[in-house]
Protein backbone atom coordinates (compact mmCIF):
# COMPACT_ATOMS: atom_id res chain seq x y z
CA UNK A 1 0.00 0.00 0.00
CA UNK A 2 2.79 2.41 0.77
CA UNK A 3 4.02 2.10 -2.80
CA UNK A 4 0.39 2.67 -3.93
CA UNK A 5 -1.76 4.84 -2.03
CA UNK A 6 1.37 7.17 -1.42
CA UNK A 7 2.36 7.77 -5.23
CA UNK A 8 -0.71 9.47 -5.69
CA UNK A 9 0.85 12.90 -3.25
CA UNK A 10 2.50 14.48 -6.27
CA UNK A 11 -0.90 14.44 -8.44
CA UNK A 12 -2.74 15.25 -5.60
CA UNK A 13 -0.94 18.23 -4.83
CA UNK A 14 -1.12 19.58 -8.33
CA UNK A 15 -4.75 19.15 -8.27
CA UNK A 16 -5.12 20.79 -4.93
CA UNK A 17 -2.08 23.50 -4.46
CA UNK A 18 -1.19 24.07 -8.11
CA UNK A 19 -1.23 27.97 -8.07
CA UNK A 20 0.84 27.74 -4.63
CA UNK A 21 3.30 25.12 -6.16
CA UNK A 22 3.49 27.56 -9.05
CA UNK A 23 4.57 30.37 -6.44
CA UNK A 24 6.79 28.98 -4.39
CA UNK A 25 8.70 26.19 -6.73
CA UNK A 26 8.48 22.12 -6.70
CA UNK A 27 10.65 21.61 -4.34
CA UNK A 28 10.65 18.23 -1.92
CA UNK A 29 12.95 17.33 1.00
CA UNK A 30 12.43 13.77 1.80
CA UNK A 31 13.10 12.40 5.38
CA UNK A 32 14.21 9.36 4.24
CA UNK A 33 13.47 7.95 0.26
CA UNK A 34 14.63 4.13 0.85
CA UNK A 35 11.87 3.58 3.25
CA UNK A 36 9.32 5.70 1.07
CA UNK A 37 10.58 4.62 -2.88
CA UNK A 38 7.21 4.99 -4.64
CA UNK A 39 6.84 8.25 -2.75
CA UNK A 40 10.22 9.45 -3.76
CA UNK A 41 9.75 8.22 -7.50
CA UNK A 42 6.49 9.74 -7.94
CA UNK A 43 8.05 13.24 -6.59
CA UNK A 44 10.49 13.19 -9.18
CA UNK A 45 8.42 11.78 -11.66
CA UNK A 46 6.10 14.90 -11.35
CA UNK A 47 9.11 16.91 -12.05
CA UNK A 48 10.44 18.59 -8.47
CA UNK A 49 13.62 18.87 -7.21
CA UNK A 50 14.66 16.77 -4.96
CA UNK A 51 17.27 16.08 -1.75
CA UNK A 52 16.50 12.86 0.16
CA UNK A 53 18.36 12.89 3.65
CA UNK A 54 18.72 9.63 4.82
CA UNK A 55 22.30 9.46 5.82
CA UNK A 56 21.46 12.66 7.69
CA UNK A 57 18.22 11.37 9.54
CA UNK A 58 18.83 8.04 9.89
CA UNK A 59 22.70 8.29 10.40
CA UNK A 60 23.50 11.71 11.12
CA UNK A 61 26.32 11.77 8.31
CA UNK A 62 25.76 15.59 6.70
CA UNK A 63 25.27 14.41 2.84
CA UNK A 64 22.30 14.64 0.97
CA UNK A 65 21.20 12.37 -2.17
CA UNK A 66 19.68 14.25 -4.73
CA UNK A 67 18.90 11.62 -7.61
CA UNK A 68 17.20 8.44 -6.86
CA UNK A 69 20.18 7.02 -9.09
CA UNK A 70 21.87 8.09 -5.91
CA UNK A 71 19.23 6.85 -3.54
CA UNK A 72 18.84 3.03 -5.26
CA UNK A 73 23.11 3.21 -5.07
CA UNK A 74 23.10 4.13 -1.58
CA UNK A 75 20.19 1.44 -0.79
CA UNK A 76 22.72 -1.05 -1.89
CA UNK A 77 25.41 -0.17 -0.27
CA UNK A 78 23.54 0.26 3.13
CA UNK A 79 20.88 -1.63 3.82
CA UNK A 80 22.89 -4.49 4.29
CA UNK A 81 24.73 -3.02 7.30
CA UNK A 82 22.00 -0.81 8.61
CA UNK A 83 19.87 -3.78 9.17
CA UNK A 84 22.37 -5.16 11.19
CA UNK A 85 22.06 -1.90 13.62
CA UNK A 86 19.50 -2.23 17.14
CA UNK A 87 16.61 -0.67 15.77
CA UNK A 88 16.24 2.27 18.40
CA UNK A 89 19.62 3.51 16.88
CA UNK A 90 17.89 4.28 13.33
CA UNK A 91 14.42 4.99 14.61
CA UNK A 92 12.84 7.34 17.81
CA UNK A 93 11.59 4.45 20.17
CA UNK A 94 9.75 5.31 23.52
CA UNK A 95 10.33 8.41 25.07
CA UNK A 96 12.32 9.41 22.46
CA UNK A 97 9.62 9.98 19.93
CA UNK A 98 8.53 13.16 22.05
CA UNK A 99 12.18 14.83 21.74
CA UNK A 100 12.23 16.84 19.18
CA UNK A 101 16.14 18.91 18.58
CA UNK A 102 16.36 21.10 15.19
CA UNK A 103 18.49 20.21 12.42
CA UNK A 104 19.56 20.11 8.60
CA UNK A 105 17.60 23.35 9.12
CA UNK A 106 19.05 24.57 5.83
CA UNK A 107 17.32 21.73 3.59
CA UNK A 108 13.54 22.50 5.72
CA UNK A 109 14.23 26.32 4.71
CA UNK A 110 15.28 25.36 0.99
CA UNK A 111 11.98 23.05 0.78
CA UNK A 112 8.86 23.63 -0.46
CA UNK A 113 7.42 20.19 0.34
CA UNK A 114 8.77 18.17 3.21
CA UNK A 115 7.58 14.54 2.75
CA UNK A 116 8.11 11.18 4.58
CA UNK A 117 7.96 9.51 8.51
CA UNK A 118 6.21 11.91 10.73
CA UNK A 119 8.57 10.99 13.79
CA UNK A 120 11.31 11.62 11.28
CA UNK A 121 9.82 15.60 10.46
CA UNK A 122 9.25 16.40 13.43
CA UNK A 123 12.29 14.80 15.37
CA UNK A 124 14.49 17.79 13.80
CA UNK A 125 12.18 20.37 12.49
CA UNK A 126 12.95 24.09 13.09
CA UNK A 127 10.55 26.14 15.11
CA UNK A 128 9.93 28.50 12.10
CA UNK A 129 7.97 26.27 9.29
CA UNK A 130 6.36 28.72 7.75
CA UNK A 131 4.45 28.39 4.54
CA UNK A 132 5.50 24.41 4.41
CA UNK A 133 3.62 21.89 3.14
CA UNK A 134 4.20 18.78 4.86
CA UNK A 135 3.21 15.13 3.16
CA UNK A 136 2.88 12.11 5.58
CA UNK A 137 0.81 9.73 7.29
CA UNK A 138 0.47 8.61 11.10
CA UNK A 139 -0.76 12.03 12.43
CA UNK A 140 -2.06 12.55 15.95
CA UNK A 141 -4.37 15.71 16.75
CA UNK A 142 -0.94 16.72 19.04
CA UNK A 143 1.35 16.44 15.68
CA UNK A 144 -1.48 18.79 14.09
CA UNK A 145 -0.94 21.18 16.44
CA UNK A 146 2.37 20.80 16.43
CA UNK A 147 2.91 21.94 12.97
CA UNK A 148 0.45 24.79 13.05
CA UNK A 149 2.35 26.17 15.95
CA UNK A 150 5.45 25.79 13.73
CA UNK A 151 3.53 27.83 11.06
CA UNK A 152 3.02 25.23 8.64
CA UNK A 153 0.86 26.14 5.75
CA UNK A 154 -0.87 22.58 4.35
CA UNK A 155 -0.58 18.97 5.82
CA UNK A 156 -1.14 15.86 3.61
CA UNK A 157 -1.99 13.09 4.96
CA UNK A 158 -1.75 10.04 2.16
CA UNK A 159 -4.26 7.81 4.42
CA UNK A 160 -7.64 9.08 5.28
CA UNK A 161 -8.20 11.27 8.75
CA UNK A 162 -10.37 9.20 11.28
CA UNK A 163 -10.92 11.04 14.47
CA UNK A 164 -7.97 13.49 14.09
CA UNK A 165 -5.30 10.78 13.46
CA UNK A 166 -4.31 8.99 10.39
CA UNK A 167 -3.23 5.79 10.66
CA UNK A 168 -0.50 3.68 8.96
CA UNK A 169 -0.13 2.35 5.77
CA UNK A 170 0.20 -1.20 7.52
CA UNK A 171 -2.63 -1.05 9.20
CA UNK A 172 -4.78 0.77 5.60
CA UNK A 173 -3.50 -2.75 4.16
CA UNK A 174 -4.69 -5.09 7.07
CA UNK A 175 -7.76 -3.65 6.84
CA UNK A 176 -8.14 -4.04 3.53
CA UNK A 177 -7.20 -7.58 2.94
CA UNK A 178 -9.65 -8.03 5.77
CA UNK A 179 -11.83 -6.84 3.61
CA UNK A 180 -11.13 -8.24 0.65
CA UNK A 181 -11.67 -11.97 2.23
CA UNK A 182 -8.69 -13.18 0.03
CA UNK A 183 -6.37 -14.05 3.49
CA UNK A 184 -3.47 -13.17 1.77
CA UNK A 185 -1.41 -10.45 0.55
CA UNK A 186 -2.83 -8.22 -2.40
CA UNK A 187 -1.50 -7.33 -5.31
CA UNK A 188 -0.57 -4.06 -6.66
CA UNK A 189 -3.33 -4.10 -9.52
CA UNK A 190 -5.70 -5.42 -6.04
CA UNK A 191 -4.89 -2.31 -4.09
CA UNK A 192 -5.36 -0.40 -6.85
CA UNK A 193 -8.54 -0.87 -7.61
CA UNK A 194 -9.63 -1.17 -3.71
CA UNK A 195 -8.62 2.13 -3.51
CA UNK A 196 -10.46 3.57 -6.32
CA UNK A 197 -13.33 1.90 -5.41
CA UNK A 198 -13.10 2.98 -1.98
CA UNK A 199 -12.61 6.46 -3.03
CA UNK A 200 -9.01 6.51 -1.05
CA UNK A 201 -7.36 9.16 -1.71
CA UNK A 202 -4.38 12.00 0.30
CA UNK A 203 -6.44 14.64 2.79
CA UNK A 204 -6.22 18.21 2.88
CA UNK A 205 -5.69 20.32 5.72
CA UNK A 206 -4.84 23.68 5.44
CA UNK A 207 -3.34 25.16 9.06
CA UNK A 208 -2.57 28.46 8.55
């Protein structure tokens, strides 16, 4: 589902913020691409420039990747050793999840767009996000306010809003093989046309 529902940001976005795309220029900072790929591709398949920080966010080495030539080459070299690491070294766990320290400040100013893991966003986001728009999923009515406080402009959500949170694209897909009755995995062409039938689609919510 991740590589489904969450391709459809880009065309979503031009359908929706087109005149303040227009304004302030296609460009998307991505948390981390390798865990997002059909997020990434569909950004730079609608044409925006691009810097994907995962050394920086999920490493803390100070290089971006700005071609996901670059992203699929660093993929191979890493994954193979990152998934060797304890997970709470690459990902907030626990209390940690609530910390939230600013940095690679100069690639939120640059951005547009800042897409990818909320914990990731919000983990080093300046105070001053004014006039973002932020794509993501796994929202709490706290992270909401969060971001308005920070001055963000729009939030995306690529899964629907139910009660003020949006929920995982895991737990989109349980529920919809659960739905399907198939008791198995579906298929790309399957979660396609769930979707569309479904009338899934990214959710608008303009903060400020």
């Amino acid at each position: 589902l991740k590589n489904t529902l969450e391709n459809k940001a880009p065309v979503f976005l031009e359908k929706h913020l087109k005149d303040y795309l227009d304004q302030h220029g296609r460009k998307m900072m991505m948390t981390v691409g390798v865990d997002r790929w059909g997020l990434s591709k569909s950004f730079v398949e609608a044409g925006y420039e691009t810097v994907f920080c995962d050394l920086m966010f999920a490493l803390d080495v100070p290089i971006p990747i700005r071609t996901l030539k670059g992203l699929r080459t660093l993929a191979g070299i890493m994954i193979p050793i990152v998934t060797r690491f304890p997970f709470e070294w690459l990902y907030p766990t626990g209390e940690k999840q609530d910390v939230r320290t600013p940095k690679w400040e100069k690639y939120y100013r640059w951005a547009t767009v800042v897409a990818g893991d909320c914990l990731y966003i919000k983990r080093n986001m300046p105070d001053d996000m004014k006039g973002k728009v932020i794509v993501t999923n796994t929202t709490t009515p706290e992270d909401v306010e969060l971001f308005k406080q920070c001055g963000v402009k729009y939030l995306v959500t690529t899964t629907p809003v139910m009660d003020g949170r949006s929920f995982g694209t895991n737990m989109m897909e349980a529920a919809l093989v659960a739905i399907s009755g198939k008791n198995r995995p579906l298929t790309w062409p399957e979660l396609t046309e769930m979707l569309d039938q479904l009338g899934f689609e990214p959710q608008l919510q303009e903060l400020n």
